[in-house]
PDB file of N, CA and C in Angstrom:
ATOM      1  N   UNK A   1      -8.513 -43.384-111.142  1.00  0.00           N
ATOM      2  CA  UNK A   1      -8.421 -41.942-111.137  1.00  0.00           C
ATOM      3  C   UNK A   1      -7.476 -41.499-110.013  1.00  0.00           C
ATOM      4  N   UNK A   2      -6.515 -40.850-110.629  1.00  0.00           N
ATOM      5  CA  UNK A   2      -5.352 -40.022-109.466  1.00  0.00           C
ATOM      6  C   UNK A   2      -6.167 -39.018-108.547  1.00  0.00           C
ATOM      7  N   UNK A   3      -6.169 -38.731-107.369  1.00  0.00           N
ATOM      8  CA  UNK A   3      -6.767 -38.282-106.488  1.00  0.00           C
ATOM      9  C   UNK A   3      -5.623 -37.586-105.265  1.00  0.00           C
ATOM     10  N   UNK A   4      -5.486 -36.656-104.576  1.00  0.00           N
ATOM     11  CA  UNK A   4      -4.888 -35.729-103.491  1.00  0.00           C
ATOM     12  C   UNK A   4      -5.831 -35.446-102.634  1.00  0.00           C
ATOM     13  N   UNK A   5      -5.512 -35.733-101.365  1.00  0.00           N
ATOM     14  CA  UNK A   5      -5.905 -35.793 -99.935  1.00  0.00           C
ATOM     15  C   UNK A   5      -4.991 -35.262 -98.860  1.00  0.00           C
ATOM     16  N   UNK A   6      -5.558 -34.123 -98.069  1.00  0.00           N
ATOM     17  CA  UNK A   6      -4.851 -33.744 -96.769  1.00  0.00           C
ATOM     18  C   UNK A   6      -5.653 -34.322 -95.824  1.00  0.00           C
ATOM     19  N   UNK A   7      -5.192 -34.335 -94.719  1.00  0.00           N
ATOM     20  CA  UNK A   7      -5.665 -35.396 -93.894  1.00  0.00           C
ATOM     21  C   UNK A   7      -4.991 -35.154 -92.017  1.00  0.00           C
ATOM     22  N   UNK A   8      -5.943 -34.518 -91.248  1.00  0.00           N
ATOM     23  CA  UNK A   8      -5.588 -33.463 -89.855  1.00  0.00           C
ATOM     24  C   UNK A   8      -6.074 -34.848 -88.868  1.00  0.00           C
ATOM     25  N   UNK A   9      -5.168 -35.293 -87.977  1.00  0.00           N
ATOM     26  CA  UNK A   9      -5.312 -36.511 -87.032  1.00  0.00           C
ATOM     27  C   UNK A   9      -5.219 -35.790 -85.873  1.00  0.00           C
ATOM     28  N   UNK A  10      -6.569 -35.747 -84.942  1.00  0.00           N
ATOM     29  CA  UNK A  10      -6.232 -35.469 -83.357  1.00  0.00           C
ATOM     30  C   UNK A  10      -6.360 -36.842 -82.948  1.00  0.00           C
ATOM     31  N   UNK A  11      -5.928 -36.502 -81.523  1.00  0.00           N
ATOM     32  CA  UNK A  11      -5.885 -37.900 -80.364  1.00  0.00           C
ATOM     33  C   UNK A  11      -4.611 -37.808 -79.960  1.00  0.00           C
ATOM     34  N   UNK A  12      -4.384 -39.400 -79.466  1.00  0.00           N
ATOM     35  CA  UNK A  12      -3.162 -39.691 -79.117  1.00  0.00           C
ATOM     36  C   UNK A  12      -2.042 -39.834 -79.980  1.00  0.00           C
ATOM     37  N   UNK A  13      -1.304 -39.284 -81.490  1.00  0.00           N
ATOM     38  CA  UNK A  13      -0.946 -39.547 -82.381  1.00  0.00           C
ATOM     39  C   UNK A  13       0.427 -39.217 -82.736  1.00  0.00           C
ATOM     40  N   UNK A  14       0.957 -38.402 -81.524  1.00  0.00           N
ATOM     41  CA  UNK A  14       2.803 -38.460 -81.401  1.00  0.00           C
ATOM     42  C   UNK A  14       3.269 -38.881 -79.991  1.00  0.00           C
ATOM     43  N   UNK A  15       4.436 -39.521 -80.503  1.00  0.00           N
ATOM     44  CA  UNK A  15       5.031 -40.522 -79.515  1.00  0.00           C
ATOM     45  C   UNK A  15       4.553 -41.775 -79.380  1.00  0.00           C
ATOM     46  N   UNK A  16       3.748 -42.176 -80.359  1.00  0.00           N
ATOM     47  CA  UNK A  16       3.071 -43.758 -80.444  1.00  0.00           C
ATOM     48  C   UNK A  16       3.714 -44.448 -82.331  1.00  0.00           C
ATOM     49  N   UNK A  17       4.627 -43.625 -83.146  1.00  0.00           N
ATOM     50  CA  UNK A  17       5.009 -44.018 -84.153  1.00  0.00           C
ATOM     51  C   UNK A  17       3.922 -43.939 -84.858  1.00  0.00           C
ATOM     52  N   UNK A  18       2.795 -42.735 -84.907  1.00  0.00           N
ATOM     53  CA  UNK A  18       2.105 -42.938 -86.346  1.00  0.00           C
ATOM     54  C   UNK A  18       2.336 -42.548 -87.356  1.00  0.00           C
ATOM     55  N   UNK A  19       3.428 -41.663 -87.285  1.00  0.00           N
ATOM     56  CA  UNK A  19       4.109 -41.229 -88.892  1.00  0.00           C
ATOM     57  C   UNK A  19       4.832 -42.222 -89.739  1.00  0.00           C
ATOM     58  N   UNK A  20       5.593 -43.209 -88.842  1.00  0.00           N
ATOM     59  CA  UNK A  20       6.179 -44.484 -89.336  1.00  0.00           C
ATOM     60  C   UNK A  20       4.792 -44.909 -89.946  1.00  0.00           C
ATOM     61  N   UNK A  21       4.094 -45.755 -88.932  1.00  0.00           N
ATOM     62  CA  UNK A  21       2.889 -45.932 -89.292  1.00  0.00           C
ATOM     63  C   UNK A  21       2.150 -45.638 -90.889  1.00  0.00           C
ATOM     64  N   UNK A  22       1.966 -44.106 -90.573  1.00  0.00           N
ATOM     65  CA  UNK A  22       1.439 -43.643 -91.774  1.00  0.00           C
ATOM     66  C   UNK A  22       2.265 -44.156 -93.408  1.00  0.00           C
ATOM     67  N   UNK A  23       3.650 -43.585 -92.909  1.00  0.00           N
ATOM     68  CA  UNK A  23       4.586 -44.042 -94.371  1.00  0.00           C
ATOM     69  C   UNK A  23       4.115 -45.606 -94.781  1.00  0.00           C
ATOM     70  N   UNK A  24       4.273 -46.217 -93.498  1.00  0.00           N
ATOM     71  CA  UNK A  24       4.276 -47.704 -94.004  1.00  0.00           C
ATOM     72  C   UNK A  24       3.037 -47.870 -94.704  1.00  0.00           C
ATOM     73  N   UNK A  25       2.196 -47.759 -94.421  1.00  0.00           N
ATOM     74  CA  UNK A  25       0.456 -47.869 -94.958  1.00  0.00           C
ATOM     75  C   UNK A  25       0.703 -47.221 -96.051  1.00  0.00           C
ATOM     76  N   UNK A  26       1.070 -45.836 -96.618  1.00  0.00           N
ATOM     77  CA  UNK A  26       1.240 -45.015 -97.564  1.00  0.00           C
ATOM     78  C   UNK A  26       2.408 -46.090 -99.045  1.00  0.00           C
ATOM     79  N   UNK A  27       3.132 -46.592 -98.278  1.00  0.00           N
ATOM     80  CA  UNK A  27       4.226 -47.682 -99.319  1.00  0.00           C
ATOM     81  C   UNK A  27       3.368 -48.556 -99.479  1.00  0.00           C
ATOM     82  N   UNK A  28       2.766 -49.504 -99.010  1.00  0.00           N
ATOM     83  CA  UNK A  28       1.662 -50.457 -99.098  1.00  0.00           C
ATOM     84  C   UNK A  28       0.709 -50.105-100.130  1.00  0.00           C
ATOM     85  N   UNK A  29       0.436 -49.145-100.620  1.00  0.00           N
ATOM     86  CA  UNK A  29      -0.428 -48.702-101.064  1.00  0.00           C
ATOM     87  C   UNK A  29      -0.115 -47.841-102.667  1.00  0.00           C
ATOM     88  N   UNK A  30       1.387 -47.794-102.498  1.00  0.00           N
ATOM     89  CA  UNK A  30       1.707 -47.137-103.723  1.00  0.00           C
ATOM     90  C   UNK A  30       1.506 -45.525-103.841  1.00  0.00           C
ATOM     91  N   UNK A  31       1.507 -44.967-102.687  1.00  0.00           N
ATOM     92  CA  UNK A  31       0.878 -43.470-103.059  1.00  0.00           C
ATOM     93  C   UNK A  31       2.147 -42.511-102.344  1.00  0.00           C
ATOM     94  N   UNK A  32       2.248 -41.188-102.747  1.00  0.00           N
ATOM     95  CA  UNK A  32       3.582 -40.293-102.799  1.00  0.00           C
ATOM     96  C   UNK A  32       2.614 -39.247-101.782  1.00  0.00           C
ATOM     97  N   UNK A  33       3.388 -38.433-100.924  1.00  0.00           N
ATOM     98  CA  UNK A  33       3.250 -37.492-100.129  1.00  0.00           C
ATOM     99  C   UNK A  33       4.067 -37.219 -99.044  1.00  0.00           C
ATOM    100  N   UNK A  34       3.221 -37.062 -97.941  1.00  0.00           N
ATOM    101  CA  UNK A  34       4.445 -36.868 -96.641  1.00  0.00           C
ATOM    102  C   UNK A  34       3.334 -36.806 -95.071  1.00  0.00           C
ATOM    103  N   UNK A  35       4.110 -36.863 -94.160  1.00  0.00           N
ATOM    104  CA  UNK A  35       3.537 -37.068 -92.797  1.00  0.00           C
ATOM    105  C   UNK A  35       4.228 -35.876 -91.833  1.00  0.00           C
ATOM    106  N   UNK A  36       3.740 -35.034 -90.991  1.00  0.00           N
ATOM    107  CA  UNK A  36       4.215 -34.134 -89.982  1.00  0.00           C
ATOM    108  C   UNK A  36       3.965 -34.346 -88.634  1.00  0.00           C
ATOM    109  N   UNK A  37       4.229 -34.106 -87.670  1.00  0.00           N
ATOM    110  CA  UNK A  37       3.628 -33.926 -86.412  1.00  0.00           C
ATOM    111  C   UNK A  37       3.455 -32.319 -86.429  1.00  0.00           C
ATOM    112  N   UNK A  38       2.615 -31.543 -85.995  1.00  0.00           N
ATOM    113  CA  UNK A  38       2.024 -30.484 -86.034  1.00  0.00           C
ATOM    114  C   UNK A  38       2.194 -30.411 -83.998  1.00  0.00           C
ATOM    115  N   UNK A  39       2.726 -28.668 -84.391  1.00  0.00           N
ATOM    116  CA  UNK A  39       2.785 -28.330 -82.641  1.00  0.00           C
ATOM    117  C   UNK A  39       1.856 -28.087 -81.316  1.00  0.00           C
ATOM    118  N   UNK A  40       0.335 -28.273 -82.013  1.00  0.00           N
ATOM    119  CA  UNK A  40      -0.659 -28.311 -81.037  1.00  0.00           C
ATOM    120  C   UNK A  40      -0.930 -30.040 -80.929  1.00  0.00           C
ATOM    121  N   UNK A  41       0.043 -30.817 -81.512  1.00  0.00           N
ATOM    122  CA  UNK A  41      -0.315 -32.472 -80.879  1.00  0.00           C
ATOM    123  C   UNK A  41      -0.799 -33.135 -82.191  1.00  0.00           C
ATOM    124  N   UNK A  42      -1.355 -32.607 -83.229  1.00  0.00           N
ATOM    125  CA  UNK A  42      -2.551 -33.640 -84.485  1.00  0.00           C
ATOM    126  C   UNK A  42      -0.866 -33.650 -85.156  1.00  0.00           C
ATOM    127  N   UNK A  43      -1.383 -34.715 -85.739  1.00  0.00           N
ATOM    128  CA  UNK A  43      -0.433 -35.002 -86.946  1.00  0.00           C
ATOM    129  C   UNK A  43      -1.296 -34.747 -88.342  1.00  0.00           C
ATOM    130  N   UNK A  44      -0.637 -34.286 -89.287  1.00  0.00           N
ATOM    131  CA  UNK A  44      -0.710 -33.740 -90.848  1.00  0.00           C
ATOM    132  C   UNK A  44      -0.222 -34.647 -91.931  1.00  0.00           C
ATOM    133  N   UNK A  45      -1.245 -35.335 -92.315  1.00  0.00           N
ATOM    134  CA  UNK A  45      -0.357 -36.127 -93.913  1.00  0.00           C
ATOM    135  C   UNK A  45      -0.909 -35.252 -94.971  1.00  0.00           C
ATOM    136  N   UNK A  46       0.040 -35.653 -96.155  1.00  0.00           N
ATOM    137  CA  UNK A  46      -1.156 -35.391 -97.676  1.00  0.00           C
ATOM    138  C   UNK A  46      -0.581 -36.654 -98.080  1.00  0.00           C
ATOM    139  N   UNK A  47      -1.564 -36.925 -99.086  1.00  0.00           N
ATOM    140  CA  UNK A  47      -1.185 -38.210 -99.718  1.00  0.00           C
ATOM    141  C   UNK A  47      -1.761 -37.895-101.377  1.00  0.00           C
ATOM    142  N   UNK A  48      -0.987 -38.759-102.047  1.00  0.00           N
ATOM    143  CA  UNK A  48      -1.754 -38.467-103.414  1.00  0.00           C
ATOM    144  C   UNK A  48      -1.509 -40.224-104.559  1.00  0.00           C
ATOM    145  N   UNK A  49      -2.547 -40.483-105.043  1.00  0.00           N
ATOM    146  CA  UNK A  49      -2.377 -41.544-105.724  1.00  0.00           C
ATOM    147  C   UNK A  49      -3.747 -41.966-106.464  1.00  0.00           C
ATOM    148  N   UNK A  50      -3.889 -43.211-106.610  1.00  0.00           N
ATOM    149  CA  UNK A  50      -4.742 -44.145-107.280  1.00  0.00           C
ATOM    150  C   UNK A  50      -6.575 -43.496-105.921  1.00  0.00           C
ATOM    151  N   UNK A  51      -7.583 -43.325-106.413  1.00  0.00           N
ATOM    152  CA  UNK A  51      -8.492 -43.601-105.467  1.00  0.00           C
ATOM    153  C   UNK A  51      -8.435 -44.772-104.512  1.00  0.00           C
ATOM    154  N   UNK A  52      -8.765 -45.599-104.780  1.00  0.00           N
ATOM    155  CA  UNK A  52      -9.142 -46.794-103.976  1.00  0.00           C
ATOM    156  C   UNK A  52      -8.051 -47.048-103.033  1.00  0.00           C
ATOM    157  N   UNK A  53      -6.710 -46.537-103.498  1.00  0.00           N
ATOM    158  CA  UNK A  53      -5.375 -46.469-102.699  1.00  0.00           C
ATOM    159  C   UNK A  53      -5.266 -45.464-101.339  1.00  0.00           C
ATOM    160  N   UNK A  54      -6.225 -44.110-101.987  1.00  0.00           N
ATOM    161  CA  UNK A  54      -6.320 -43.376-100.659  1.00  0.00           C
ATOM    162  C   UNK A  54      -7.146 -43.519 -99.890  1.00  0.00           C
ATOM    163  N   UNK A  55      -8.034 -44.873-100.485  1.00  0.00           N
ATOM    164  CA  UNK A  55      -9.473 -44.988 -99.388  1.00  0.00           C
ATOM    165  C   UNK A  55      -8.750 -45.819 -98.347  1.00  0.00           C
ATOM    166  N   UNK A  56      -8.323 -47.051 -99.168  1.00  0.00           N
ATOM    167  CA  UNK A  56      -7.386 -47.840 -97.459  1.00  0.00           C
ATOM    168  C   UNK A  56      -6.834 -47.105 -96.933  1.00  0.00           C
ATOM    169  N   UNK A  57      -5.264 -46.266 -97.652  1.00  0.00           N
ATOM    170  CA  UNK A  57      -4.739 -45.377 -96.708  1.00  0.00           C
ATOM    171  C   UNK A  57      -5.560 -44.989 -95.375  1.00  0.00           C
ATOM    172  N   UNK A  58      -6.923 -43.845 -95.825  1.00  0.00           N
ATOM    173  CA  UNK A  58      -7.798 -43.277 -95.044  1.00  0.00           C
ATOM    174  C   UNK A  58      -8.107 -44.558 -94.020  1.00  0.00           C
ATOM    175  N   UNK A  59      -8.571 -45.453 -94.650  1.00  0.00           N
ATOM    176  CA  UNK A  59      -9.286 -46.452 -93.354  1.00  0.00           C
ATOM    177  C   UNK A  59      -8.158 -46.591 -92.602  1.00  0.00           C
ATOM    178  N   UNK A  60      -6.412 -46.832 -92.891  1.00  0.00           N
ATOM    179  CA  UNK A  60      -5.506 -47.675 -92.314  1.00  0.00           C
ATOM    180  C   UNK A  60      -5.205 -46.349 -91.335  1.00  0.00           C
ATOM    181  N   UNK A  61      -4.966 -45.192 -91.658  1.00  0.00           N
ATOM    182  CA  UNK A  61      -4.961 -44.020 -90.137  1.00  0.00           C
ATOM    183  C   UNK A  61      -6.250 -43.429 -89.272  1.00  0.00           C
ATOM    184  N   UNK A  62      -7.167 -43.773 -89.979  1.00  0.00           N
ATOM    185  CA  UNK A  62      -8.170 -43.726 -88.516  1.00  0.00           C
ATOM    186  C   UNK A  62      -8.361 -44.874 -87.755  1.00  0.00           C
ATOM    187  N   UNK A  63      -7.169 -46.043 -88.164  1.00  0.00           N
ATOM    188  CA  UNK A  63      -7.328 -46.907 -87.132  1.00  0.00           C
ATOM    189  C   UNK A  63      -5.695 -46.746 -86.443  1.00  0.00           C
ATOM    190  N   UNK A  64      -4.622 -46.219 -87.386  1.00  0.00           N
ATOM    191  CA  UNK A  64      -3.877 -46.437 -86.276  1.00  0.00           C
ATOM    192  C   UNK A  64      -2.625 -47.316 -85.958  1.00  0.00           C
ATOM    193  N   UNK A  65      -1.586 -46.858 -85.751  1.00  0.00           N
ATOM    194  CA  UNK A  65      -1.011 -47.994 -85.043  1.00  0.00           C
ATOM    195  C   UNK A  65      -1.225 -48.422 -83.158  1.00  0.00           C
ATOM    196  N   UNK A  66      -1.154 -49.440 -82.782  1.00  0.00           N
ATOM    197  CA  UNK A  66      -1.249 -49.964 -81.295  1.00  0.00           C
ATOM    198  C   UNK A  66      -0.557 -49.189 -80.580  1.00  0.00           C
ATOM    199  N   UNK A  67      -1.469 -48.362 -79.700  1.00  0.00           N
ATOM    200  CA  UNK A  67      -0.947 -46.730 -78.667  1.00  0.00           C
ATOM    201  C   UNK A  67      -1.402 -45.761 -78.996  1.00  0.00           C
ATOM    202  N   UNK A  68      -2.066 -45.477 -80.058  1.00  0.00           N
ATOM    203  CA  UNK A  68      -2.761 -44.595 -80.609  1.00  0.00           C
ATOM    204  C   UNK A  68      -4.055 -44.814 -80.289  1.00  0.00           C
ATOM    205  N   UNK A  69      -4.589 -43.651 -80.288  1.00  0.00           N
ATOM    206  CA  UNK A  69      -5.915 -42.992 -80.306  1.00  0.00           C
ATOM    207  C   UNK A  69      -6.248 -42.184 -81.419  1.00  0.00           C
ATOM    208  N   UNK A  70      -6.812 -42.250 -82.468  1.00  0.00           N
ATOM    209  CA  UNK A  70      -7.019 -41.464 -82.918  1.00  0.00           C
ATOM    210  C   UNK A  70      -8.980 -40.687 -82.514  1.00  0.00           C
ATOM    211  N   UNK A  71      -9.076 -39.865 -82.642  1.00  0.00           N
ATOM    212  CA  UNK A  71     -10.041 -39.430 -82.028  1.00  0.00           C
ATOM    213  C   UNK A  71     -11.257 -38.468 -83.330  1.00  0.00           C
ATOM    214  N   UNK A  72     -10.060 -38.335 -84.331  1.00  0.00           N
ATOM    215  CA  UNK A  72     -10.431 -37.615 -85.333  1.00  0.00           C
ATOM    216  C   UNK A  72     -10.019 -37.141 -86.313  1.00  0.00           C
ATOM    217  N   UNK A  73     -10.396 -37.471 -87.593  1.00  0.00           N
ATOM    218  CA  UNK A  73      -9.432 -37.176 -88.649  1.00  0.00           C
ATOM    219  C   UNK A  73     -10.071 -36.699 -89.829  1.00  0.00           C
ATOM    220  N   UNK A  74      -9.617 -34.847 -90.276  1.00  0.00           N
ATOM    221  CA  UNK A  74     -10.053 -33.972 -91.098  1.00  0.00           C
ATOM    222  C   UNK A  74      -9.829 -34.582 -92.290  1.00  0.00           C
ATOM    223  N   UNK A  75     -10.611 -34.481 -93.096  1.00  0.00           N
ATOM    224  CA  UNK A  75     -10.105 -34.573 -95.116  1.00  0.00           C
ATOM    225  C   UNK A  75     -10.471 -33.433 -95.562  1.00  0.00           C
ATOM    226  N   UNK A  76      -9.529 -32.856 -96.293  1.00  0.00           N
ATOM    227  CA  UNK A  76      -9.709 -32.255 -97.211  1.00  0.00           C
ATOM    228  C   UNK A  76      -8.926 -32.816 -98.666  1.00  0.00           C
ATOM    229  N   UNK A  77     -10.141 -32.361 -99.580  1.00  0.00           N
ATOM    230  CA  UNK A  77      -9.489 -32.720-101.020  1.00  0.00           C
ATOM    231  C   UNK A  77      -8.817 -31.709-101.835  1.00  0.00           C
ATOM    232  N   UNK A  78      -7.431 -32.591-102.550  1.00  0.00           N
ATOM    233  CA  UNK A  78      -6.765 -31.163-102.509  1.00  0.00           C
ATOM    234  C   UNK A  78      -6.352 -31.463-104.070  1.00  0.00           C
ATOM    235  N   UNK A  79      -5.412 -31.075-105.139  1.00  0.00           N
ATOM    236  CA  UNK A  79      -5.285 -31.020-106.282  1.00  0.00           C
ATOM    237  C   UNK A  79      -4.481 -31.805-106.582  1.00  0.00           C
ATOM    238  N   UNK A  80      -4.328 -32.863-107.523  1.00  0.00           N
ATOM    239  CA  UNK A  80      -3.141 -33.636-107.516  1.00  0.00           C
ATOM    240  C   UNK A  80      -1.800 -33.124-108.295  1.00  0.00           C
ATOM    241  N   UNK A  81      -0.462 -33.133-107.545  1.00  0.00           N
ATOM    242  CA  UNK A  81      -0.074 -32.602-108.592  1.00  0.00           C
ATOM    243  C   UNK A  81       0.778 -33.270-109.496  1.00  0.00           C
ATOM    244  N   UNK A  82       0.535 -34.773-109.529  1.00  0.00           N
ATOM    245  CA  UNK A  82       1.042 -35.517-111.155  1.00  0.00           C
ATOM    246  C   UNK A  82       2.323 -35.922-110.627  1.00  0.00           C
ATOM    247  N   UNK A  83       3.189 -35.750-109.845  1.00  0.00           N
ATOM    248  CA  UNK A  83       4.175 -36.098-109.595  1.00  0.00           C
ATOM    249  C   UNK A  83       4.735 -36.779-108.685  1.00  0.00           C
ATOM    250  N   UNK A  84       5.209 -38.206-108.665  1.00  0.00           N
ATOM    251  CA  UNK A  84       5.888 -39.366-107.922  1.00  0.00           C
ATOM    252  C   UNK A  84       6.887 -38.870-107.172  1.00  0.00           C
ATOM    253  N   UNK A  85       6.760 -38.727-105.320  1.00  0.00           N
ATOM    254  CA  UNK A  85       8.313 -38.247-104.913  1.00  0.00           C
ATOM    255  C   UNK A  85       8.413 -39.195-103.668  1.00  0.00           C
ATOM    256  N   UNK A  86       7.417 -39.762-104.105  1.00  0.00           N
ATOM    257  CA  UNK A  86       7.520 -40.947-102.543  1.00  0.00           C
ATOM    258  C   UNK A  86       6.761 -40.622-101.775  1.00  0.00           C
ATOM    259  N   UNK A  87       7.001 -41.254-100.791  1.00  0.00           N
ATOM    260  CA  UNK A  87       6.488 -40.400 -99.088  1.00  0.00           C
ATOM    261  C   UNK A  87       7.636 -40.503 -97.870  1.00  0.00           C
ATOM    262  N   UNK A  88       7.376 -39.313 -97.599  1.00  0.00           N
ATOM    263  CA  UNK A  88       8.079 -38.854 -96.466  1.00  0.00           C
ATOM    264  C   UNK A  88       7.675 -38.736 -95.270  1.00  0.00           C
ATOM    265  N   UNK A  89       8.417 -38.815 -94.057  1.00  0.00           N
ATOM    266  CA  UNK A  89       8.123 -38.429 -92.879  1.00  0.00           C
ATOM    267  C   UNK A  89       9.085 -36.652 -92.438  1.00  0.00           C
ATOM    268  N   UNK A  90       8.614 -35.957 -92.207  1.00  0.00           N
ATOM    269  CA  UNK A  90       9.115 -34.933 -91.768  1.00  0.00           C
ATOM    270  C   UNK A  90       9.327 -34.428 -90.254  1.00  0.00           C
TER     271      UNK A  90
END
């Protein structure tokens, strides 16, 4: 089942490469969306794909790449919208 996920990261999570991070886990996984750094410090993904694809995703950024902290990370479920555009870092 295709599934859409936003996904709000506080901690230590810019200037440690977790948007690289994120993409890479996100290609691994086969799933299309995008990654932000946000100006109060959290970083912002959505992701959209296969379930079981956004559950690793999910497990693979609340752990992180090495320098990171993550401290906390929002889900919200969001609508899928059917369409393959990759993933991006912004």
């Amino acid at each position: 089942m295709r599934v859409a996920r936003r996904f709000l990261i506080s901690g230590r999570v810019q200037g440690v490469g977790f948007r690289y991070f994120a993409e890479a886990a996100a290609a691994r996984e086969g799933l299309h969306g995008w990654v932000r750094n946000l100006p109060d410090g959290r970083v912002e993904a959505a992701a959209e794909g296969e379930a079981e694809a956004i559950e690793r995703f999910e497990r693979a950024i609340r752990h992180g790449p090495p320098g990171a902290r993550v401290d906390a990370v929002d889900v919200d479920d969001t609508v899928p919208s059917g369409q393959d555009t990759g993933f991006t870092v912004t």
